[in-house]
C-alpha atoms as a PDB file:
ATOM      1  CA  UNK A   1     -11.621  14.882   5.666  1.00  0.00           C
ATOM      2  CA  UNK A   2     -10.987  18.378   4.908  1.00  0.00           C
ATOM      3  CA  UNK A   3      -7.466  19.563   4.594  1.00  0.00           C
ATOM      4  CA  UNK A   4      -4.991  21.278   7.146  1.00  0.00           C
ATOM      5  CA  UNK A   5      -3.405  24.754   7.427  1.00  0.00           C
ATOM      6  CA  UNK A   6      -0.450  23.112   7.234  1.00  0.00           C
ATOM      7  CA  UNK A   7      -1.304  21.098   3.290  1.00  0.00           C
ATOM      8  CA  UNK A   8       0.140  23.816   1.275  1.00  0.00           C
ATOM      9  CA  UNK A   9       3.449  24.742   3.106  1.00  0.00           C
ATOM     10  CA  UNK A  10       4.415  20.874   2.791  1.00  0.00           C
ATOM     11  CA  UNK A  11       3.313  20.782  -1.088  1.00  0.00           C
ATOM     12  CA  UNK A  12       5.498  24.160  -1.269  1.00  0.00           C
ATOM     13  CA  UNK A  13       8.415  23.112   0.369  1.00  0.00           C
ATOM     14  CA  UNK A  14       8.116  19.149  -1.215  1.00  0.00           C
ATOM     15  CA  UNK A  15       7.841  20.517  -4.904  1.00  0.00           C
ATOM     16  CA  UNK A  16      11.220  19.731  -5.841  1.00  0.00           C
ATOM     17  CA  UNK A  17      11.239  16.206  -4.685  1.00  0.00           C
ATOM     18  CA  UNK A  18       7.949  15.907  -7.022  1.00  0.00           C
ATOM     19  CA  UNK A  19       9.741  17.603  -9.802  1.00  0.00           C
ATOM     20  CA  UNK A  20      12.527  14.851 -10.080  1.00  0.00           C
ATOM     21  CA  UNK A  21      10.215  12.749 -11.210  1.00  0.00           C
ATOM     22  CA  UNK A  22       8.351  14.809 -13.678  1.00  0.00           C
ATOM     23  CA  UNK A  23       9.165  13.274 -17.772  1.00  0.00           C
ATOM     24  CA  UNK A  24      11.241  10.692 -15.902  1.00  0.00           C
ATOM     25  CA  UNK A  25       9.044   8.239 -14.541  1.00  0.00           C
ATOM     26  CA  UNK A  26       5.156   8.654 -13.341  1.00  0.00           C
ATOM     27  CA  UNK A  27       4.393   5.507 -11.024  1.00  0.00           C
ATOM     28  CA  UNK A  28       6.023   8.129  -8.438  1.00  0.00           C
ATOM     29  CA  UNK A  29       5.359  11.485  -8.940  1.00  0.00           C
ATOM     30  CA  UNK A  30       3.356  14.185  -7.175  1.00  0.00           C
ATOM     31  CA  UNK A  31       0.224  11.649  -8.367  1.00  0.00           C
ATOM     32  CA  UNK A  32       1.284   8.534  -6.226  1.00  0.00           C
ATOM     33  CA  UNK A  33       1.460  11.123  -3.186  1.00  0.00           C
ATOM     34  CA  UNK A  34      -1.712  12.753  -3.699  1.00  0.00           C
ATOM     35  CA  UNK A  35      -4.045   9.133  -4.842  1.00  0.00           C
ATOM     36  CA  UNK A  36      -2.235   7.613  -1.313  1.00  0.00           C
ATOM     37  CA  UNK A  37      -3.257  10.918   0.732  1.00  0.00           C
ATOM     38  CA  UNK A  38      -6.845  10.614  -0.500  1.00  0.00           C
ATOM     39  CA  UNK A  39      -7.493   6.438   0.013  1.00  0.00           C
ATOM     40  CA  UNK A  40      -5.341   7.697   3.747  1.00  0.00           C
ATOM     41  CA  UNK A  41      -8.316  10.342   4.885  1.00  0.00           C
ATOM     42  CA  UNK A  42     -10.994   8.206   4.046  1.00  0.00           C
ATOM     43  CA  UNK A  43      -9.411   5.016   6.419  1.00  0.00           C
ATOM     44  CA  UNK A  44      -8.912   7.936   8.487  1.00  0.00           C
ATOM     45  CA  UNK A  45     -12.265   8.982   8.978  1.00  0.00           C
ATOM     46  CA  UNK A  46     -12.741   5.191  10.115  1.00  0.00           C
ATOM     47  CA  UNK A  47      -9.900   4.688  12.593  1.00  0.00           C
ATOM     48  CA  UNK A  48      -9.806   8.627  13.977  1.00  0.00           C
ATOM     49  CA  UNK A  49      -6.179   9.102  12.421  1.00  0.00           C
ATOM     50  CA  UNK A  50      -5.085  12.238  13.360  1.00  0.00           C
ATOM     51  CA  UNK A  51      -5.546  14.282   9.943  1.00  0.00           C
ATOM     52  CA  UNK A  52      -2.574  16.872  10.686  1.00  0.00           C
ATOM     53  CA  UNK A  53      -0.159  13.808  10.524  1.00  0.00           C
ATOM     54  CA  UNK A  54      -2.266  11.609   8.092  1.00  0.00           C
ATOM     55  CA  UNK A  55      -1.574  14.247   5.765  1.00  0.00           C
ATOM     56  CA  UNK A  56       1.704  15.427   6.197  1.00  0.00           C
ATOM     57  CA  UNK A  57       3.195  11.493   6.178  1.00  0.00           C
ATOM     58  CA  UNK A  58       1.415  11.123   2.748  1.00  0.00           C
ATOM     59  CA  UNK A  59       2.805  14.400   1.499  1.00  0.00           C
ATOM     60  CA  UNK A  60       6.229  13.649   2.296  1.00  0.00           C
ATOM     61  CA  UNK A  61       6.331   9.836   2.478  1.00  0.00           C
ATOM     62  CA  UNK A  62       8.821   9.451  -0.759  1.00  0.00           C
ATOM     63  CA  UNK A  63      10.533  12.350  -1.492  1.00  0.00           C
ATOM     64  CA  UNK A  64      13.374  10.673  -1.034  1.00  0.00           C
ATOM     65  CA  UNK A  65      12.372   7.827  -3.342  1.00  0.00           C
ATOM     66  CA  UNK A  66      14.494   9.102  -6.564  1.00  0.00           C
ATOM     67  CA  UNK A  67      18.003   9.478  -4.339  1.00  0.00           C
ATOM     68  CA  UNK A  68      17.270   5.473  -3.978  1.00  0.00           C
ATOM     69  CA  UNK A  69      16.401   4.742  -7.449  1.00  0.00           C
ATOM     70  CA  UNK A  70      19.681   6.780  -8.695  1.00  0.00           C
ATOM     71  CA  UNK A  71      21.450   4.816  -5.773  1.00  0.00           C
ATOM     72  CA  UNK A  72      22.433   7.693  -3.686  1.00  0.00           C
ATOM     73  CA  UNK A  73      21.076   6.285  -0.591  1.00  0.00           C
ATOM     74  CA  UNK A  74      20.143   2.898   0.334  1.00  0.00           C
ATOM     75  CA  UNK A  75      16.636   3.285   1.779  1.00  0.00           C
ATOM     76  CA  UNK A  76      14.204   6.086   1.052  1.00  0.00           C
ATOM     77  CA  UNK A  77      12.111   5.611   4.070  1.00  0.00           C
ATOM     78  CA  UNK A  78      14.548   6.612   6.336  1.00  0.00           C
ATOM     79  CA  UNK A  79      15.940   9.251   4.680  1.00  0.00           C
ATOM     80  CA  UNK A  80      12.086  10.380   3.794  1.00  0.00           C
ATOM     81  CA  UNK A  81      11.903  10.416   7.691  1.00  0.00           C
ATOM     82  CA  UNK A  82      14.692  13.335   7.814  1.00  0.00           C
ATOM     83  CA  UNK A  83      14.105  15.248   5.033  1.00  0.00           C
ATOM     84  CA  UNK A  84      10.398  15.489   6.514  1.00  0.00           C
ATOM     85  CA  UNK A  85      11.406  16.765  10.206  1.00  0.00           C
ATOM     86  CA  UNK A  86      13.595  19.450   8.275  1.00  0.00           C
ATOM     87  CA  UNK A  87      10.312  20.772   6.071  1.00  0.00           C
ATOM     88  CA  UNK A  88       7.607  20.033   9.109  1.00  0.00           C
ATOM     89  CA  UNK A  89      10.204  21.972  11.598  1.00  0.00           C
ATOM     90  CA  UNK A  90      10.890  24.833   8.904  1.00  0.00           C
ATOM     91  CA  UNK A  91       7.027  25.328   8.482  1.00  0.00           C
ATOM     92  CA  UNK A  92       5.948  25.449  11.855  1.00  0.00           C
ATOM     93  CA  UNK A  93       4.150  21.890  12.003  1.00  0.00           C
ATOM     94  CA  UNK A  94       3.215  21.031  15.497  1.00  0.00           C
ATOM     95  CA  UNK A  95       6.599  19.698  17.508  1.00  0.00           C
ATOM     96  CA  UNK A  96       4.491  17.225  19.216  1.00  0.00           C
ATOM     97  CA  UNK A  97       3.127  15.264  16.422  1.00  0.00           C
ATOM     98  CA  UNK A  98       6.222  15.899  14.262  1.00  0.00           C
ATOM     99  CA  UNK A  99       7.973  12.341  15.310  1.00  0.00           C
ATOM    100  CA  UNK A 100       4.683  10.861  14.628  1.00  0.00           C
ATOM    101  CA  UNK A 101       4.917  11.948  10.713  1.00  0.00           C
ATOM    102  CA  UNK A 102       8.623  10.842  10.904  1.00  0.00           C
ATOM    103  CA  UNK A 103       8.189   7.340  12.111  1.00  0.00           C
ATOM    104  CA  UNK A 104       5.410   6.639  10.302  1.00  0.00           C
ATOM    105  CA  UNK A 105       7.417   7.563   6.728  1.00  0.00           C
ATOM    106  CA  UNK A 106      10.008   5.865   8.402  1.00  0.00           C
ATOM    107  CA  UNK A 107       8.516   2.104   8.577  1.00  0.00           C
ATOM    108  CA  UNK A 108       6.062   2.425   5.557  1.00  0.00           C
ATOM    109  CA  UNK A 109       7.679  -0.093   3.564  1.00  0.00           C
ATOM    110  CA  UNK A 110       6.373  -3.965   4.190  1.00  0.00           C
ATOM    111  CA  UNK A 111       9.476  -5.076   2.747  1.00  0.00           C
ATOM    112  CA  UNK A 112      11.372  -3.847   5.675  1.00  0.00           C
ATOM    113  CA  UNK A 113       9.086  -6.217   7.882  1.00  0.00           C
ATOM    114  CA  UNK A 114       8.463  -3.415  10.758  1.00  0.00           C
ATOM    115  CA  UNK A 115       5.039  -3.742  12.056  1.00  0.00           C
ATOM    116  CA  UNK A 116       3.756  -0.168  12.672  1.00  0.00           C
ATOM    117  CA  UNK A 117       2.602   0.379  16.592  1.00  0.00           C
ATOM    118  CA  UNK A 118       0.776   3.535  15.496  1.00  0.00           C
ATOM    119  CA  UNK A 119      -2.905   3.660  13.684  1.00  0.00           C
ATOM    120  CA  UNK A 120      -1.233   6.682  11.398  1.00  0.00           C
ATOM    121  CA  UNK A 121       1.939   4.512  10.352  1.00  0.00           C
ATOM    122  CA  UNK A 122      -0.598   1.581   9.382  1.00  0.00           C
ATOM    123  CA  UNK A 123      -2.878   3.790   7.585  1.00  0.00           C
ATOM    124  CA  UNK A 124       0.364   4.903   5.663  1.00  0.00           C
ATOM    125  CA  UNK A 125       1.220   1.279   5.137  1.00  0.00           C
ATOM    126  CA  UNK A 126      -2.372   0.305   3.888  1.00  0.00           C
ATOM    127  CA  UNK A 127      -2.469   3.602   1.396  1.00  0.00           C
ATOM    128  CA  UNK A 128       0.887   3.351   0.389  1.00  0.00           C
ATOM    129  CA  UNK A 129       0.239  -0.570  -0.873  1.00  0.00           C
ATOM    130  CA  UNK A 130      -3.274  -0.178  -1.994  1.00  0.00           C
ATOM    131  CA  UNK A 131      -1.823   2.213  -4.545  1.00  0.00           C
ATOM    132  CA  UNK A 132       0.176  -1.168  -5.803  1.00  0.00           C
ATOM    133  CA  UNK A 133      -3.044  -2.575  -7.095  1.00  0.00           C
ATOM    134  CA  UNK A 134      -6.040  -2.562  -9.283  1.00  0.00           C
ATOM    135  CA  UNK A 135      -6.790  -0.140 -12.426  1.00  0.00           C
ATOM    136  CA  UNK A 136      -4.216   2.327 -10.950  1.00  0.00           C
ATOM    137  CA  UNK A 137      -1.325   0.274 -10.647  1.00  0.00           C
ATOM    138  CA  UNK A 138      -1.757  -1.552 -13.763  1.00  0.00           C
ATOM    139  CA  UNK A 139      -1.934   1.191 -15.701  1.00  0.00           C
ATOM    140  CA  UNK A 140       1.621   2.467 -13.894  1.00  0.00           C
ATOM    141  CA  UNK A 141       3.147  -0.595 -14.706  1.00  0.00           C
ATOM    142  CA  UNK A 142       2.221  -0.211 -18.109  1.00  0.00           C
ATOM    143  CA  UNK A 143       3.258   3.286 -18.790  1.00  0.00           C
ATOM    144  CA  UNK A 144       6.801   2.636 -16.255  1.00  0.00           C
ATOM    145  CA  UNK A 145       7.178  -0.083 -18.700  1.00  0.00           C
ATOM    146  CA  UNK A 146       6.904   1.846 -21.485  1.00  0.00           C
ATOM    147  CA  UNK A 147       8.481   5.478 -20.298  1.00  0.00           C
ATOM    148  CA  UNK A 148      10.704   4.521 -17.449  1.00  0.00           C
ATOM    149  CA  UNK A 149      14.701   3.865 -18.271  1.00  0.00           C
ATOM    150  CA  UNK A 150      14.628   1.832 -14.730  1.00  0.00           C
ATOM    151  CA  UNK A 151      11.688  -0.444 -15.094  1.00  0.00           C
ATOM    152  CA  UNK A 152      11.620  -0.205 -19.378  1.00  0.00           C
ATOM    153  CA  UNK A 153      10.482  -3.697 -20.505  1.00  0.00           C
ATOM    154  CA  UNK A 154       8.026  -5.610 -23.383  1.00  0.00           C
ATOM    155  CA  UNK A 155       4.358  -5.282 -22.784  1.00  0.00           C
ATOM    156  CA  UNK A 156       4.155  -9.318 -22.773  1.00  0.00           C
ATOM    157  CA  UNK A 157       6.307 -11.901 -23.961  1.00  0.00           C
ATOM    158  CA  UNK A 158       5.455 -16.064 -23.982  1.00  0.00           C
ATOM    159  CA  UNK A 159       7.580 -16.691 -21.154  1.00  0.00           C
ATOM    160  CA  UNK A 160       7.027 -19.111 -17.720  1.00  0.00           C
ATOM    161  CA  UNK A 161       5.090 -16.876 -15.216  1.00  0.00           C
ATOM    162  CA  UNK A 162       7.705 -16.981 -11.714  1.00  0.00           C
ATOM    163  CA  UNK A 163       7.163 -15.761  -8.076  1.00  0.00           C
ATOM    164  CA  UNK A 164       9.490 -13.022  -8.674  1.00  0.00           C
ATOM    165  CA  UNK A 165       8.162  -9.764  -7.749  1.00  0.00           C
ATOM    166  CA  UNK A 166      11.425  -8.350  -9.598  1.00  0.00           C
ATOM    167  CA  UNK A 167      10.779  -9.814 -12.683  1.00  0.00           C
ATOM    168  CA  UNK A 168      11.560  -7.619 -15.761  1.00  0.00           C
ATOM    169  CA  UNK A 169      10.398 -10.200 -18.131  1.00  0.00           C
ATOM    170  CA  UNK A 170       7.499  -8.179 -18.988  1.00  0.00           C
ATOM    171  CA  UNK A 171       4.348  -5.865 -17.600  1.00  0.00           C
ATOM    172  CA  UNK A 172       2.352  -8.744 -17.458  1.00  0.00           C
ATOM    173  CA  UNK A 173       4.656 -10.725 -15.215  1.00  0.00           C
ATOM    174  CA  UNK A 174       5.609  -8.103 -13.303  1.00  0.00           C
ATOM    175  CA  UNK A 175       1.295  -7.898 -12.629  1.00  0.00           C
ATOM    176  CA  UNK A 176       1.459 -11.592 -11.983  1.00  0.00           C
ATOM    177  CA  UNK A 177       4.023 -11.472  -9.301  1.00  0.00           C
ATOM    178  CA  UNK A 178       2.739  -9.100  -7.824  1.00  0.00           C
ATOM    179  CA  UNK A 179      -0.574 -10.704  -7.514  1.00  0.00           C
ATOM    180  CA  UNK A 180       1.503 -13.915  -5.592  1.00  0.00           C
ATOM    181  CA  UNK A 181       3.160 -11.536  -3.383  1.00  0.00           C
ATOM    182  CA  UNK A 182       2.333 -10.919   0.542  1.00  0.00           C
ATOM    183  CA  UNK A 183       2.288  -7.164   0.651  1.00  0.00           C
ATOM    184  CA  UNK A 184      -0.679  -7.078  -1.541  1.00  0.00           C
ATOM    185  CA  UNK A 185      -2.824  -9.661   0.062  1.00  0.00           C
ATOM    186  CA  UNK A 186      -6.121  -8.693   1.166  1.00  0.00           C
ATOM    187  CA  UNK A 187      -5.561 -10.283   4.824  1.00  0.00           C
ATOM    188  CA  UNK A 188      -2.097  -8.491   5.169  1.00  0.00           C
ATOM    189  CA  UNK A 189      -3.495  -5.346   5.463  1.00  0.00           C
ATOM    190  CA  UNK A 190      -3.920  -3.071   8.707  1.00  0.00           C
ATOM    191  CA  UNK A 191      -7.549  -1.325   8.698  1.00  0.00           C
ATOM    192  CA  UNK A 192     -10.833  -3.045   7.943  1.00  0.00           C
ATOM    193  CA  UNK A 193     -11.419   0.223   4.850  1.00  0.00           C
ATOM    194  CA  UNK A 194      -8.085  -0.836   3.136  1.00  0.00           C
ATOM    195  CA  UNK A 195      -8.533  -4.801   3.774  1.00  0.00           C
ATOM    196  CA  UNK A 196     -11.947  -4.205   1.414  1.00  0.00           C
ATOM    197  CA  UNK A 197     -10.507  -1.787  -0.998  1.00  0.00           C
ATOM    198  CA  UNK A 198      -7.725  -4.531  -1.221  1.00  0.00           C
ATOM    199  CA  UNK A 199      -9.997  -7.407  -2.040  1.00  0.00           C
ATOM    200  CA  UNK A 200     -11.705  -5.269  -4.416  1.00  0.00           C
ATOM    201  CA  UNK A 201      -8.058  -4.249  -6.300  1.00  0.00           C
ATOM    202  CA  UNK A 202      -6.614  -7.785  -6.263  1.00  0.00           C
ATOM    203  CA  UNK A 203      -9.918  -9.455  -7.616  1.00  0.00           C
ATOM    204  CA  UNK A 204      -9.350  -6.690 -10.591  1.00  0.00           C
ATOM    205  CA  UNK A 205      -6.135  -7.429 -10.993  1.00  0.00           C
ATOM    206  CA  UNK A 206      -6.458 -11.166 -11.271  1.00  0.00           C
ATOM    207  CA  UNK A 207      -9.142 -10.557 -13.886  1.00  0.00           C
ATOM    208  CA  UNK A 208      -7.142  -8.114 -15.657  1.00  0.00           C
ATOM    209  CA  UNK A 209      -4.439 -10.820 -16.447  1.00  0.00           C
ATOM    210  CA  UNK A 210      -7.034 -13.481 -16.745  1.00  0.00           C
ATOM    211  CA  UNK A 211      -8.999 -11.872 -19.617  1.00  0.00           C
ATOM    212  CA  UNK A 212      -5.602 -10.119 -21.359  1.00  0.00           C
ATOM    213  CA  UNK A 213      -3.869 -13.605 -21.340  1.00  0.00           C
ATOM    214  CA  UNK A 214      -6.983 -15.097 -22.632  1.00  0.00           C
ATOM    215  CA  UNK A 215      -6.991 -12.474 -25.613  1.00  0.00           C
ATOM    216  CA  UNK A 216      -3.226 -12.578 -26.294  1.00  0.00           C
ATOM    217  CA  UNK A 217      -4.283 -16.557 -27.058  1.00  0.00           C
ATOM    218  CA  UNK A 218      -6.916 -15.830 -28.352  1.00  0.00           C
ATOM    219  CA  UNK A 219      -9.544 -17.497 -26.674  1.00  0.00           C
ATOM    220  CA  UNK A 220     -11.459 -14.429 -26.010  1.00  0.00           C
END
């Protein structure tokens, strides 16, 4: 999909949200945005998302991610939903698809157990959560692990593997639990493109911990 009149006005007027992030923390920076934007158009192109709101909802879907993680507010989708009228109303964005972008940033998180009525609010769910897994996400829970003051913890430690997708133990069992958990499973997701990217990510993933645990014991 090619990009909208509208792509650089959002990135303009969204650059300071991206900038709180910069030498703090990478899993979400202006990166996780742009990687969920790009796996978002090609679903898109699938499921005839509209692309003025696919793109603005991935532009804008966590700038207010960092207000949560300093614990300013209490959920980042929400207020990402009214931070985003403000820029999409400031730049002229159509008024008519302009709650479309806002719900669809509003109910992007699984956790929150809101099932999206809107192919655009399920794309962002399936883009959003496909960024949580394969090569990408190990290597941001790696490097969070390593640079982030929030999610700082050991590479690996012998320790019991648990369910817990909050699990500082290490990197490793952070991967794990997040292999267990719902949000990532294949069958959870919305649009046939993401359920197959999914399968693809998660079979990575499992033999990402498969062969590193097999090294660390050396068996391989």
């Amino acid at each position: 999909m090619k990009n909208t009149k509208y792509r650089d006005l959002i990135l303009k007027k969204a650059n300071k949200y991206y900038q709180e992030y910069d030498g703090v923390e990478t899993s979400h920076d202006i990166n996780h945005f742009l990687r969920v934007e790009r796996v978002a158009k090609r679903i898109a192109e699938q499921e005839s998302g509209d692309l003025e709101t696919i793109e603005a909802m991935c532009l804008l879907f966590d700038v207010a991610r960092m207000m949560e993680d300093k614990g300013q507010i209490k959920d980042h989708a929400q207020e990402g939903s009214r931070i985003a009228k403000e820029i999409l109303t400031e730049i002229g964005f159509p008024k008519s698809k302009i709650n479309s972008v806002c719900y669809a940033i509003s109910v992007h998180r699984r956790s929150a157990g809101i099932n999206p009525n809107t192919i655009e609010a399920k794309i962002l769910q399936d883009a959003d959560y496909l960024d949580a897994m394969g090569a990408t996400d190990i290597v941001r829970v790696i490097t969070s692990s390593i640079q982030s003051k929030k999610y700082k913890r050991p590479i690996y430690i012998d320790k019991p593997f648990t369910d817990d997708i909050y699990s500082n133990s290490s990197a490793i069992h952070f991967i794990v639990s997040q292999i267990k958990h719902p949000k990532i499973q294949p069958e959870n997701f919305h649009t046939k493109l993401a359920k197959k990217l999914a399968k693809e990510r998660f079979k990575f993933m499992k033999q990402f911990v498969d062969k590193f645990l097999d090294e660390w014991e050396g068996k391989s």
